[in-house]
PDB file of N, CA and C in Angstrom:
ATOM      1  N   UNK A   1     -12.655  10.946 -16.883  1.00  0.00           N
ATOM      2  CA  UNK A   1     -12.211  11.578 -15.658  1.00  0.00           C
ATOM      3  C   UNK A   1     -11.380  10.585 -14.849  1.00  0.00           C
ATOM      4  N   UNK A   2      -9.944  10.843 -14.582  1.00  0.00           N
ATOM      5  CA  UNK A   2      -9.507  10.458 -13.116  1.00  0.00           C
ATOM      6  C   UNK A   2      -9.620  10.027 -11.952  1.00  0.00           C
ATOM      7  N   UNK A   3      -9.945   8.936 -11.517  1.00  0.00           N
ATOM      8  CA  UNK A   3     -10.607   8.947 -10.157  1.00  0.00           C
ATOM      9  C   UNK A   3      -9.447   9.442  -9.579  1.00  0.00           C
ATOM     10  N   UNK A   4      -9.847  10.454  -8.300  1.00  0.00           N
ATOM     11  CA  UNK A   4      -8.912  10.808  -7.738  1.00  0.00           C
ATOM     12  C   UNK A   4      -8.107   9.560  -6.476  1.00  0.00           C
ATOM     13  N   UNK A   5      -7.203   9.794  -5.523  1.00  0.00           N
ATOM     14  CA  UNK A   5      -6.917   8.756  -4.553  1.00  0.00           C
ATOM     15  C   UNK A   5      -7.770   8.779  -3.391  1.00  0.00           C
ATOM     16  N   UNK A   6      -8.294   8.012  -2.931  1.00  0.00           N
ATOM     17  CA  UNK A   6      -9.512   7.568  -1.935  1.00  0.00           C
ATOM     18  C   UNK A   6      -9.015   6.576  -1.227  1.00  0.00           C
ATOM     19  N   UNK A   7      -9.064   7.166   0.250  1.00  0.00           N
ATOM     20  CA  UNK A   7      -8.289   5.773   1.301  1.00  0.00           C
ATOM     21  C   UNK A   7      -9.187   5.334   2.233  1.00  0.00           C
ATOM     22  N   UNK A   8      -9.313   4.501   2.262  1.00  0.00           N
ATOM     23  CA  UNK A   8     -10.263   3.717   4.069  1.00  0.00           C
ATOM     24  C   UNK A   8      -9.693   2.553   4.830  1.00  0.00           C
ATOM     25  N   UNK A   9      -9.795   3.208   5.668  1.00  0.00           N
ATOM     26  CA  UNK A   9      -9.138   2.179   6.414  1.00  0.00           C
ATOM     27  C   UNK A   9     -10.451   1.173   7.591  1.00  0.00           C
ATOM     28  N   UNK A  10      -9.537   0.099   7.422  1.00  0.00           N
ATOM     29  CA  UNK A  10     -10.913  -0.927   8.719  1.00  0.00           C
ATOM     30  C   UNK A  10      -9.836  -1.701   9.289  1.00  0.00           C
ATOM     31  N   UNK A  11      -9.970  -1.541  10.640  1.00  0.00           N
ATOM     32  CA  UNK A  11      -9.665  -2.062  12.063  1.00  0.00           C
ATOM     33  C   UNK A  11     -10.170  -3.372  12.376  1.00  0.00           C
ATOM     34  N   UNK A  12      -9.587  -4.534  12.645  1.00  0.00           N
ATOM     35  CA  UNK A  12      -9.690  -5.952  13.053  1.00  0.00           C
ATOM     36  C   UNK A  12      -8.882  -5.963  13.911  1.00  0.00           C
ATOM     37  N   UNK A  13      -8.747  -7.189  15.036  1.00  0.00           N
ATOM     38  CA  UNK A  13      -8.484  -7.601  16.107  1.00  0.00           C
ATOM     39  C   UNK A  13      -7.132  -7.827  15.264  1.00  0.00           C
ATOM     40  N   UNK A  14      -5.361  -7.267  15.567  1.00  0.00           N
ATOM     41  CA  UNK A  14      -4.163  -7.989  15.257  1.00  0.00           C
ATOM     42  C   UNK A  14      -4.083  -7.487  13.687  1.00  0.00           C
ATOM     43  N   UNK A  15      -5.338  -6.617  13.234  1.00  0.00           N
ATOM     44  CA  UNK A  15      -4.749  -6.173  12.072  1.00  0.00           C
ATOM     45  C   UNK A  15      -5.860  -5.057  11.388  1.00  0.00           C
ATOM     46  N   UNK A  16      -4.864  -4.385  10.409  1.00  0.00           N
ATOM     47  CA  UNK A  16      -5.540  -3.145  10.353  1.00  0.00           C
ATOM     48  C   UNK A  16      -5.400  -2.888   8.518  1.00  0.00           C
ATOM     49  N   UNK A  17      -6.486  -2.880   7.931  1.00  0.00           N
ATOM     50  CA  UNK A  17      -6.302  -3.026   6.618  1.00  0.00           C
ATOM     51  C   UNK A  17      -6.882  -1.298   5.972  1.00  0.00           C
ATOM     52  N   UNK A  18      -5.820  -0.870   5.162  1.00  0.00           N
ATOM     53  CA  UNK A  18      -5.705   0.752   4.570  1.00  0.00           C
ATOM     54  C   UNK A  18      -6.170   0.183   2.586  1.00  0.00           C
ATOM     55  N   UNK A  19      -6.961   0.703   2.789  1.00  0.00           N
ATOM     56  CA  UNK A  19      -7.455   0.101   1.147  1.00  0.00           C
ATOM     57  C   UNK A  19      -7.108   1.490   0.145  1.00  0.00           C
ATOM     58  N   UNK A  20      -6.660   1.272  -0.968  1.00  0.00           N
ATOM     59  CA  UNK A  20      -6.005   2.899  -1.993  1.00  0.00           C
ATOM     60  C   UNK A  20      -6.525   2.692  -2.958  1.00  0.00           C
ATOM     61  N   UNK A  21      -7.638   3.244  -3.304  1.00  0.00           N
ATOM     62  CA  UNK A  21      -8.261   3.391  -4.371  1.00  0.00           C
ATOM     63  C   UNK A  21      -7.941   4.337  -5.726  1.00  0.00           C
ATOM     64  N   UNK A  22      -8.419   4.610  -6.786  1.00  0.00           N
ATOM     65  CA  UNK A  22      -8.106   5.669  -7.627  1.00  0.00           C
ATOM     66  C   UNK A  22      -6.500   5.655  -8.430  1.00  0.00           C
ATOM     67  N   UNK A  23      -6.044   6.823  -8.127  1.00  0.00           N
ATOM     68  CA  UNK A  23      -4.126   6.804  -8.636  1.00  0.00           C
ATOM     69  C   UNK A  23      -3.353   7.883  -7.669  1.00  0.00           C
ATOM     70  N   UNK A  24      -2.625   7.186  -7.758  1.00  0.00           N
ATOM     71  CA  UNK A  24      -1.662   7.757  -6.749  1.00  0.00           C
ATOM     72  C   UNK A  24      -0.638   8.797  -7.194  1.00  0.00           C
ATOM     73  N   UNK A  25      -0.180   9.723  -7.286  1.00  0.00           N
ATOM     74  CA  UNK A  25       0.721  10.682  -7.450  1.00  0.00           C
ATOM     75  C   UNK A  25       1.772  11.170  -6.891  1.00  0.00           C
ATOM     76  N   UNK A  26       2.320  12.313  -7.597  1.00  0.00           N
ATOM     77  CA  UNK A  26       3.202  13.605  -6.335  1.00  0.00           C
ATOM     78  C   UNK A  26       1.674  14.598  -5.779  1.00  0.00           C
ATOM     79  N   UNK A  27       0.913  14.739  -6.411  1.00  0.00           N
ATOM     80  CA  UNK A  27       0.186  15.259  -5.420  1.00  0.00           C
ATOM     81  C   UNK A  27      -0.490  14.677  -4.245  1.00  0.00           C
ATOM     82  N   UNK A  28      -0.282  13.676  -3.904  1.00  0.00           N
ATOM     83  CA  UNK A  28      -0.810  12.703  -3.028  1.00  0.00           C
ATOM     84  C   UNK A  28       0.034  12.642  -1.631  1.00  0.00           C
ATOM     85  N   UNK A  29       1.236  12.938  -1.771  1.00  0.00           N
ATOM     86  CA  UNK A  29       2.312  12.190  -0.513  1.00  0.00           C
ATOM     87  C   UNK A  29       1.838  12.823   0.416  1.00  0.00           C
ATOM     88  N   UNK A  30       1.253  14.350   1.064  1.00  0.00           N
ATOM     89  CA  UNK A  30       0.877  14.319   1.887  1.00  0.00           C
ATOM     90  C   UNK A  30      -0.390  13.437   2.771  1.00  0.00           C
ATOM     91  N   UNK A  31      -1.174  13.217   1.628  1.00  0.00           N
ATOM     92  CA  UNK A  31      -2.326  12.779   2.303  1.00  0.00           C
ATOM     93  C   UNK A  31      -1.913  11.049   2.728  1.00  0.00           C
ATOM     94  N   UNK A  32      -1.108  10.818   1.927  1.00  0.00           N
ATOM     95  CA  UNK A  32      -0.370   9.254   2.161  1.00  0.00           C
ATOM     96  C   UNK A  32       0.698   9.120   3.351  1.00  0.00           C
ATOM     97  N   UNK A  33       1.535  10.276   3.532  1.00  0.00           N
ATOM     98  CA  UNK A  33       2.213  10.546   4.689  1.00  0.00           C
ATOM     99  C   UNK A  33       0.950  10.575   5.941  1.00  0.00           C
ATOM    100  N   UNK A  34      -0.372  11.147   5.714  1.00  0.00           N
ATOM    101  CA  UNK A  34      -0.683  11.021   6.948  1.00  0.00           C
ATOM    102  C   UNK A  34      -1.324   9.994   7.522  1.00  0.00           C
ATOM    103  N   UNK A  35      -1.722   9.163   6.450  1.00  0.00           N
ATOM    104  CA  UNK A  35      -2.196   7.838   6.477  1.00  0.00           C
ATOM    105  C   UNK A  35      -1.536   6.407   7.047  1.00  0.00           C
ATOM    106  N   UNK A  36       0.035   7.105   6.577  1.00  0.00           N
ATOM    107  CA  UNK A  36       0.483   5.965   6.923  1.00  0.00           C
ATOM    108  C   UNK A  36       1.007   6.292   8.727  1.00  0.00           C
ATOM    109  N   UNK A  37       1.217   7.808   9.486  1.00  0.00           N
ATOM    110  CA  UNK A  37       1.475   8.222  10.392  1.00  0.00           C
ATOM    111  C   UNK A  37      -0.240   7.755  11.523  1.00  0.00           C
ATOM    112  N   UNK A  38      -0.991   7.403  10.796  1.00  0.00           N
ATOM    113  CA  UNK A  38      -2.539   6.890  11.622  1.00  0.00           C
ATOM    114  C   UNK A  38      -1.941   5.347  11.491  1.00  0.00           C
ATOM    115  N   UNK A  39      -1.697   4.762  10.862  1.00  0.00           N
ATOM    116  CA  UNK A  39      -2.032   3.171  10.611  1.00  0.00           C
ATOM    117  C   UNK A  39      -0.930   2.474  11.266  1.00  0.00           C
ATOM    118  N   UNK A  40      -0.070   3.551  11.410  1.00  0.00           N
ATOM    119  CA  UNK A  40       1.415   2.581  12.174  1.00  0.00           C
ATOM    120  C   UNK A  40       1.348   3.111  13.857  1.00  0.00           C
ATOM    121  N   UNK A  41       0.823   4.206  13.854  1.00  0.00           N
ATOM    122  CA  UNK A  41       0.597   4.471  15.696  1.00  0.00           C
ATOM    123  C   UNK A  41       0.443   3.027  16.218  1.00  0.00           C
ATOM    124  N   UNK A  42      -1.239   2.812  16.175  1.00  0.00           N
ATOM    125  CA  UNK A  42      -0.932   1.663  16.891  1.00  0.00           C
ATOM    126  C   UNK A  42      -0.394   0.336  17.029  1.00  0.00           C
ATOM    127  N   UNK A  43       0.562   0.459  15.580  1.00  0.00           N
ATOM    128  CA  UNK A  43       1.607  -1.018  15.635  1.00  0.00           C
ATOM    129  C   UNK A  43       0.940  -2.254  15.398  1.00  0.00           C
ATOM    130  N   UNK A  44      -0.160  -2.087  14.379  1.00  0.00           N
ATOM    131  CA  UNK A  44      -0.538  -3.022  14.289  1.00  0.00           C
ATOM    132  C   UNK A  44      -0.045  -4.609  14.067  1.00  0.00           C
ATOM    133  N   UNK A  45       0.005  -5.804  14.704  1.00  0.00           N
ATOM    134  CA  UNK A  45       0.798  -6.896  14.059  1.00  0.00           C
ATOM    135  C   UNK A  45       0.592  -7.045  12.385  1.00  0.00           C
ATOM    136  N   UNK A  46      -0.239  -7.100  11.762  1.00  0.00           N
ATOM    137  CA  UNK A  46      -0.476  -7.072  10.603  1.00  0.00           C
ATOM    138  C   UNK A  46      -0.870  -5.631   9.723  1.00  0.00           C
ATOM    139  N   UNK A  47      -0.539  -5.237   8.770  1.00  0.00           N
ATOM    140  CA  UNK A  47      -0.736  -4.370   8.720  1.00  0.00           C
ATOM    141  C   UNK A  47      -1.064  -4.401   6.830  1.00  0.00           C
ATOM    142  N   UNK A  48      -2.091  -4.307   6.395  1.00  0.00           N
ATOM    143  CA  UNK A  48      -2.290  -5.053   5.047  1.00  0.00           C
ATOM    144  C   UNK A  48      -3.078  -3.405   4.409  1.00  0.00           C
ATOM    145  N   UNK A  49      -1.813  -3.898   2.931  1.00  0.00           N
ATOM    146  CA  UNK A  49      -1.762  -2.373   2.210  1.00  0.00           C
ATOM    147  C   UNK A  49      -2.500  -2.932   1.008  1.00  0.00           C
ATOM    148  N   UNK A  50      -4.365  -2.953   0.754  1.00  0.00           N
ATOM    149  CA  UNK A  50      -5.042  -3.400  -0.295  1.00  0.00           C
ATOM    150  C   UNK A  50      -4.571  -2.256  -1.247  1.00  0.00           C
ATOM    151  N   UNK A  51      -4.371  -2.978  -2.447  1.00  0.00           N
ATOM    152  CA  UNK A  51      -4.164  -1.531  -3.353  1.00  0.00           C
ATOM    153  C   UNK A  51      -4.879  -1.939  -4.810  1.00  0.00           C
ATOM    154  N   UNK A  52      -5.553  -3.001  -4.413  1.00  0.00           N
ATOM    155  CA  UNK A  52      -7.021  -4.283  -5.503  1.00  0.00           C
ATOM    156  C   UNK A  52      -7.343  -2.375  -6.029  1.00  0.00           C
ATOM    157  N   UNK A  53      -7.597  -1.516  -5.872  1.00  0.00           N
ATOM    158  CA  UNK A  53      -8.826  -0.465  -6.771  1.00  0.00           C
ATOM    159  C   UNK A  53      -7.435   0.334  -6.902  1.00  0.00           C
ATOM    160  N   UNK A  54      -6.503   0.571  -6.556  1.00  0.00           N
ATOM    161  CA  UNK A  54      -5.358   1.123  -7.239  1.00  0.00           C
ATOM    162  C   UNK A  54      -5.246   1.298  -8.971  1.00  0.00           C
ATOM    163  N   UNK A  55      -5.253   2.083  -9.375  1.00  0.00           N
ATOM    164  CA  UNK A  55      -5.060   2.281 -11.213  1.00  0.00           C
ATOM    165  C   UNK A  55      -4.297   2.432 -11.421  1.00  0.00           C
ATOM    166  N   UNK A  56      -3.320   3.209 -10.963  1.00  0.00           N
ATOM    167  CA  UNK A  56      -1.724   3.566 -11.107  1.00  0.00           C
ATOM    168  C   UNK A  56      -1.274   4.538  -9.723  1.00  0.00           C
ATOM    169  N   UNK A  57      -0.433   3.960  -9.846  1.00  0.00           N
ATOM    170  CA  UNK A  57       1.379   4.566  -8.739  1.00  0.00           C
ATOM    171  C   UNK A  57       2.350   4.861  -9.541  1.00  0.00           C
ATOM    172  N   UNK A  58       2.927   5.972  -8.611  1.00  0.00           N
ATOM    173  CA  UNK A  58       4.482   6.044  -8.918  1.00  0.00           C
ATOM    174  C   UNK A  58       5.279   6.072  -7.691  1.00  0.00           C
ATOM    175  N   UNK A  59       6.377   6.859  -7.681  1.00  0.00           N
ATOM    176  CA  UNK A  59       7.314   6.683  -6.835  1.00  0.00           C
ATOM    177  C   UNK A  59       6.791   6.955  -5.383  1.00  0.00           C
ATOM    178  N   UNK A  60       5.958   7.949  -5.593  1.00  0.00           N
ATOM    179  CA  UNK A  60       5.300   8.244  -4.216  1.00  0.00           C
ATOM    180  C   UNK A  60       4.535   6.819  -3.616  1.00  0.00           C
ATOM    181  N   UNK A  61       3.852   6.221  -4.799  1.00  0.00           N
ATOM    182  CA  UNK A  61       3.267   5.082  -4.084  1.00  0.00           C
ATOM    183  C   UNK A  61       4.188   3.452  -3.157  1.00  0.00           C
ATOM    184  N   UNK A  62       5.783   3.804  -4.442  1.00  0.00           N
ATOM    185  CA  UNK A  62       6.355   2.975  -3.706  1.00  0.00           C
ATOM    186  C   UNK A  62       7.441   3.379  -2.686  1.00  0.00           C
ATOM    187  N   UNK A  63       7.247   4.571  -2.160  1.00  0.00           N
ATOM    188  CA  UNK A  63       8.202   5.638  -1.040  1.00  0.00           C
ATOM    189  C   UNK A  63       7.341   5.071   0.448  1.00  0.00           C
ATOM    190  N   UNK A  64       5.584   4.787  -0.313  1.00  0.00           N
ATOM    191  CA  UNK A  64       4.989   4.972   0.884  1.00  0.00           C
ATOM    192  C   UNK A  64       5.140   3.772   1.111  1.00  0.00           C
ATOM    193  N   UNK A  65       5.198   2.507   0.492  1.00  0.00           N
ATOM    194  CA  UNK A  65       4.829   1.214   0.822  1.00  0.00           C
ATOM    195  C   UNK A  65       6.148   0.408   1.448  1.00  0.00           C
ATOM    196  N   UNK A  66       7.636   1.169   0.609  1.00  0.00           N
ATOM    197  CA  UNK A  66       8.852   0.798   1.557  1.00  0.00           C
ATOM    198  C   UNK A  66       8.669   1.475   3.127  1.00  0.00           C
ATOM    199  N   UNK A  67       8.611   2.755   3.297  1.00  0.00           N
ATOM    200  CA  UNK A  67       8.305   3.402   4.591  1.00  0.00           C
ATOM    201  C   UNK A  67       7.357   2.534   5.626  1.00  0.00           C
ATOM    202  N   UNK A  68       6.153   2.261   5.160  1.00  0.00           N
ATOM    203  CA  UNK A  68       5.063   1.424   5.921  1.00  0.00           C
ATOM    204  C   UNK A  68       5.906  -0.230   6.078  1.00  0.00           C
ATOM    205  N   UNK A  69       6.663  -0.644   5.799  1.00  0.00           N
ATOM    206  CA  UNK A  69       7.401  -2.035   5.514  1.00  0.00           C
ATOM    207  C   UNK A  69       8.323  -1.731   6.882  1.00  0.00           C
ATOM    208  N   UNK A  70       8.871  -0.503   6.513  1.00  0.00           N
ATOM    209  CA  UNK A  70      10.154   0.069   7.797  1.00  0.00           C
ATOM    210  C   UNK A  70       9.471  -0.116   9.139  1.00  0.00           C
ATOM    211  N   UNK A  71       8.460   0.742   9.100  1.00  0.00           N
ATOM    212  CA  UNK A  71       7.392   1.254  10.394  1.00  0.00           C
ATOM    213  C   UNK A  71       7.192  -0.345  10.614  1.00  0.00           C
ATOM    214  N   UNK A  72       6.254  -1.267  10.196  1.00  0.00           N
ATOM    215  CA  UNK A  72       6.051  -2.628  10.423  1.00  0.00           C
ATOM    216  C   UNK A  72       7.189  -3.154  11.132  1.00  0.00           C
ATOM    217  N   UNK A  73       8.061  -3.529  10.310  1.00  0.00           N
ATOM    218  CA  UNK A  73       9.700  -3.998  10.725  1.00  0.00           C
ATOM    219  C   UNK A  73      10.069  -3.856  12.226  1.00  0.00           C
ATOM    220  N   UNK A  74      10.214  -2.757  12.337  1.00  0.00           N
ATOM    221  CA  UNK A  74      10.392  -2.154  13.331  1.00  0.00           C
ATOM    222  C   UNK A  74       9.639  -2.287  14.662  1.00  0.00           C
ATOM    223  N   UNK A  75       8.826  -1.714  14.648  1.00  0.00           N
ATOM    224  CA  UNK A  75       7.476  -2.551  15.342  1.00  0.00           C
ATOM    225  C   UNK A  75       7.056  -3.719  15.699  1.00  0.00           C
ATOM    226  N   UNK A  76       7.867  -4.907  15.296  1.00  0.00           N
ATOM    227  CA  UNK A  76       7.840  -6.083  14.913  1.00  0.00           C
ATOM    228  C   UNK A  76       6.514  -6.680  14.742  1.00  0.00           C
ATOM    229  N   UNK A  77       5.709  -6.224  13.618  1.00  0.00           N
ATOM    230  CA  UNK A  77       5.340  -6.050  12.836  1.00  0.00           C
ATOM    231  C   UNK A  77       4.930  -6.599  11.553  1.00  0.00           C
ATOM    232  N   UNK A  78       4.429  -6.847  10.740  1.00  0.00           N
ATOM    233  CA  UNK A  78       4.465  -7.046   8.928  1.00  0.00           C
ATOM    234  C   UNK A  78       3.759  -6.464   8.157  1.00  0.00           C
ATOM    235  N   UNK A  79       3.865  -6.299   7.039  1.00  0.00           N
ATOM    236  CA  UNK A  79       2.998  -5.357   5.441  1.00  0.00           C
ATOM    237  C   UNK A  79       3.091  -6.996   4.626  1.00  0.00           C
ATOM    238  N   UNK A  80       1.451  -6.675   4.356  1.00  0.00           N
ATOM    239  CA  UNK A  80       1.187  -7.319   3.148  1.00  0.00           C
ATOM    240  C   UNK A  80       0.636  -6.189   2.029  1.00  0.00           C
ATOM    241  N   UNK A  81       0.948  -6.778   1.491  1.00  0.00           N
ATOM    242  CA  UNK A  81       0.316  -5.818   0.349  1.00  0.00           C
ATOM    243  C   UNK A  81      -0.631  -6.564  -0.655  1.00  0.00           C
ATOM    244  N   UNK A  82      -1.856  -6.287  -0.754  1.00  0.00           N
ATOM    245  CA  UNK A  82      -3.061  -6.966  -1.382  1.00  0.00           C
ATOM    246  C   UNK A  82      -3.465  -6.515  -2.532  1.00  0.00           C
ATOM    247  N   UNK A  83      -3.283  -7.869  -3.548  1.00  0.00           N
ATOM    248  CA  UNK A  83      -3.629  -7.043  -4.979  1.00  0.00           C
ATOM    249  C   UNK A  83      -5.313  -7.608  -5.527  1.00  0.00           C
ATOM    250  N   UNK A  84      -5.507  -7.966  -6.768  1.00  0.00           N
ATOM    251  CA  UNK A  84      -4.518  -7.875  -7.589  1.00  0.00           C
ATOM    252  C   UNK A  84      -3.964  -6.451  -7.971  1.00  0.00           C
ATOM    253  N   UNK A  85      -2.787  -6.164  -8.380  1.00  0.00           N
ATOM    254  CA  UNK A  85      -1.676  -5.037  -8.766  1.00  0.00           C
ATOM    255  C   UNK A  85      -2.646  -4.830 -10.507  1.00  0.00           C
ATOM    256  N   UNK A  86      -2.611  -3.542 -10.353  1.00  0.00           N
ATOM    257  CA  UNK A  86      -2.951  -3.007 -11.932  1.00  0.00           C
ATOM    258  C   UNK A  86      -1.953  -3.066 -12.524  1.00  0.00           C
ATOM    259  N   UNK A  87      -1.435  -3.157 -13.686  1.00  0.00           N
ATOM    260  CA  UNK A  87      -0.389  -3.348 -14.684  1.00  0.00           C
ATOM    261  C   UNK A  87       0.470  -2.127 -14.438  1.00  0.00           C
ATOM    262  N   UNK A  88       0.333  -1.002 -13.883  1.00  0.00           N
ATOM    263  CA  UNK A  88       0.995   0.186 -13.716  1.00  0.00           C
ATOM    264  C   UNK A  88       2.140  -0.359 -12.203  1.00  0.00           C
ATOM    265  N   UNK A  89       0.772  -0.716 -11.185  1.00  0.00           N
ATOM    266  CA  UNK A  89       1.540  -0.828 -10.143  1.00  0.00           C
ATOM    267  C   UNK A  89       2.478  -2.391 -10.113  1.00  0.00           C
ATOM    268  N   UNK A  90       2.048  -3.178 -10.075  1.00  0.00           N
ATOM    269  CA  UNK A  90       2.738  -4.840 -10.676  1.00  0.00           C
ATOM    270  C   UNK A  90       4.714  -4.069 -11.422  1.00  0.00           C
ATOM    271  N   UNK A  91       4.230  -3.147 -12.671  1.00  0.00           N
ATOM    272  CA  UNK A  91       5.276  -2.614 -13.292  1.00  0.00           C
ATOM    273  C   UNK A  91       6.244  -1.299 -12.371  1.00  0.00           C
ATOM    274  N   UNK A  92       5.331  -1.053 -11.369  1.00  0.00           N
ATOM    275  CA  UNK A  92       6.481  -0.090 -10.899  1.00  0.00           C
ATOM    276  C   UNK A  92       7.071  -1.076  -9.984  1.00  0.00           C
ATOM    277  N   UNK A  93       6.715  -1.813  -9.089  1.00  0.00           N
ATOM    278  CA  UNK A  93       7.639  -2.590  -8.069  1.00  0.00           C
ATOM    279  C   UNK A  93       8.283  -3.504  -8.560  1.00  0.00           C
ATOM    280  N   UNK A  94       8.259  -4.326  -9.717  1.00  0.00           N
ATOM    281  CA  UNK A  94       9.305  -5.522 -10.830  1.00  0.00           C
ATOM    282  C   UNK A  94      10.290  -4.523 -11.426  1.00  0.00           C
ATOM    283  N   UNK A  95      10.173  -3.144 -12.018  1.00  0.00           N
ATOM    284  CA  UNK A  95      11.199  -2.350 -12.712  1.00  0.00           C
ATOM    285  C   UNK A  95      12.022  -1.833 -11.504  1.00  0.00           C
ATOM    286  N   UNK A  96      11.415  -1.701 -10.120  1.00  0.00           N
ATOM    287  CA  UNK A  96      12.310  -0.757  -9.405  1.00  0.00           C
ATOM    288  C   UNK A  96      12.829  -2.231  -8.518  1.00  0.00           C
ATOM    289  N   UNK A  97      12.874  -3.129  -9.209  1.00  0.00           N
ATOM    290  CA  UNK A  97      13.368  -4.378  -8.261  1.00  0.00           C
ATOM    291  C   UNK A  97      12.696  -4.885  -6.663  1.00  0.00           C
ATOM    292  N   UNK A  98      11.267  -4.048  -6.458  1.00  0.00           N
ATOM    293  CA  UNK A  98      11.239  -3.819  -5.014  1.00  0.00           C
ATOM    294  C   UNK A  98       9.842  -4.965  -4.592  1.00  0.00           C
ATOM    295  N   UNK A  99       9.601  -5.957  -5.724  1.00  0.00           N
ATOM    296  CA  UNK A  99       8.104  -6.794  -5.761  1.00  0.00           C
ATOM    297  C   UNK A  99       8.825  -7.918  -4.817  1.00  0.00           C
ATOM    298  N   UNK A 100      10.017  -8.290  -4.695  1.00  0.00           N
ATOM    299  CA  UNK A 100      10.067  -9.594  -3.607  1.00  0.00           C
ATOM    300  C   UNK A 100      10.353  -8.560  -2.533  1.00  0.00           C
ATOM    301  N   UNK A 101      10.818  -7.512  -2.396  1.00  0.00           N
ATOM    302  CA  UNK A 101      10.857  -7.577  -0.819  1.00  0.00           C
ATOM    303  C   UNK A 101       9.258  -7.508   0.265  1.00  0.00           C
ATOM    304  N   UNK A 102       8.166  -7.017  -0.445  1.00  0.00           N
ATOM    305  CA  UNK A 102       7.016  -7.333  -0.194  1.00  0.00           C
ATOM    306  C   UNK A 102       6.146  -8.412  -0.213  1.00  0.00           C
ATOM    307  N   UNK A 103       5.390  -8.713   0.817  1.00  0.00           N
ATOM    308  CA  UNK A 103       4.478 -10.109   0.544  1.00  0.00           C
ATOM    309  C   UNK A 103       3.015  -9.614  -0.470  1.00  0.00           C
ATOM    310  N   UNK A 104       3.415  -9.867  -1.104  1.00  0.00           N
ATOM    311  CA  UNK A 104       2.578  -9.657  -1.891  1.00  0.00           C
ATOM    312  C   UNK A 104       1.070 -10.356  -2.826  1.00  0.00           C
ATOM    313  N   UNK A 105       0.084 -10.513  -2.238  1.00  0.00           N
ATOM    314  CA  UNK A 105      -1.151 -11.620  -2.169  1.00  0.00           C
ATOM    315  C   UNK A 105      -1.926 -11.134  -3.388  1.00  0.00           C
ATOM    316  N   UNK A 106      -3.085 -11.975  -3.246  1.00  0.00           N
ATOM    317  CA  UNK A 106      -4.148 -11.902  -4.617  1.00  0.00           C
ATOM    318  C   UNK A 106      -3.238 -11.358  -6.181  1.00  0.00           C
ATOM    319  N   UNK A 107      -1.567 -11.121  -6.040  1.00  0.00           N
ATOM    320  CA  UNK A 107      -1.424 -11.067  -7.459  1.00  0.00           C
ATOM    321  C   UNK A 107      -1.589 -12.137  -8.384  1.00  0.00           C
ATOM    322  N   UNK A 108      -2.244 -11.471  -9.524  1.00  0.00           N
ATOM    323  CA  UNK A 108      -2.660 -12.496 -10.781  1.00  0.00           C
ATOM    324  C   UNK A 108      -4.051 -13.049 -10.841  1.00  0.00           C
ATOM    325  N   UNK A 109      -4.751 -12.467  -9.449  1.00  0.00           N
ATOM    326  CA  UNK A 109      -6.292 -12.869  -9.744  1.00  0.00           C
ATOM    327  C   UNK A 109      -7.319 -11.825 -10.361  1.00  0.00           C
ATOM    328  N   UNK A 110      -6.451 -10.797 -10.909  1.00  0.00           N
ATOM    329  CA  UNK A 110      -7.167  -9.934 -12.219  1.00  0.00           C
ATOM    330  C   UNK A 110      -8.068 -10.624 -13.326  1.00  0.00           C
ATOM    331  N   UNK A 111      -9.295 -10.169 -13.025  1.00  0.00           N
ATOM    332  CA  UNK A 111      -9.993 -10.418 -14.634  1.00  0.00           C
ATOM    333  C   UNK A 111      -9.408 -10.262 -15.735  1.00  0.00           C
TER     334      UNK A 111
END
């Protein structure tokens, strides 16, 4: 069975960490659109996208993580993004060229 996508988020002083569990899809963007419309309200200075229980992404997963980068930016702001990256996700952001524009932590501390 599939784990389906499962999000939680936890609130710290200057930063606000959204953890993505399961796999990410096209059936997902809404519930990821609204996630990311909660986590950027309050502008957090830090804003850290764990995606460590992530199994696989696709485009939706990296639509949401450029968008949340914008929102940050903007905001003045930052996105980290916390791995380690499953071999699916690691491979969608190196093929779509998009792994340096993210800070990207704990990659490579996979068992």
């Amino acid at each position: 069975m599939v784990p389906s996508l499962q999000l939680d988020t936890r609130v710290a002083p200057g930063c606000t960490t959204l953890v993505i569990s399961g796999e990410c899809d096209q059936d997902d963007v809404q519930v990821l659109e609204q996630a990311l419309t909660v986590v950027v309200e309050d502008s957090p200075p830090v804003l850290i996208v764990d995606v460590s229980r992530l199994l696989f992404g696709d485009s939706v997963l990296l639509h949401f993580l450029l968008s949340a980068q914008r929102a940050q930016t903007a905001a003045g702001g930052r996105l980290e993004v916390r791995g380690p990256l499953a071999p699916a996700v690691e491979r969608l952001l190196r093929e779509t060229g998009t792994y340096a524009a993210f800070t990207v932590t704990g990659a490579g501390d996979a068992a």
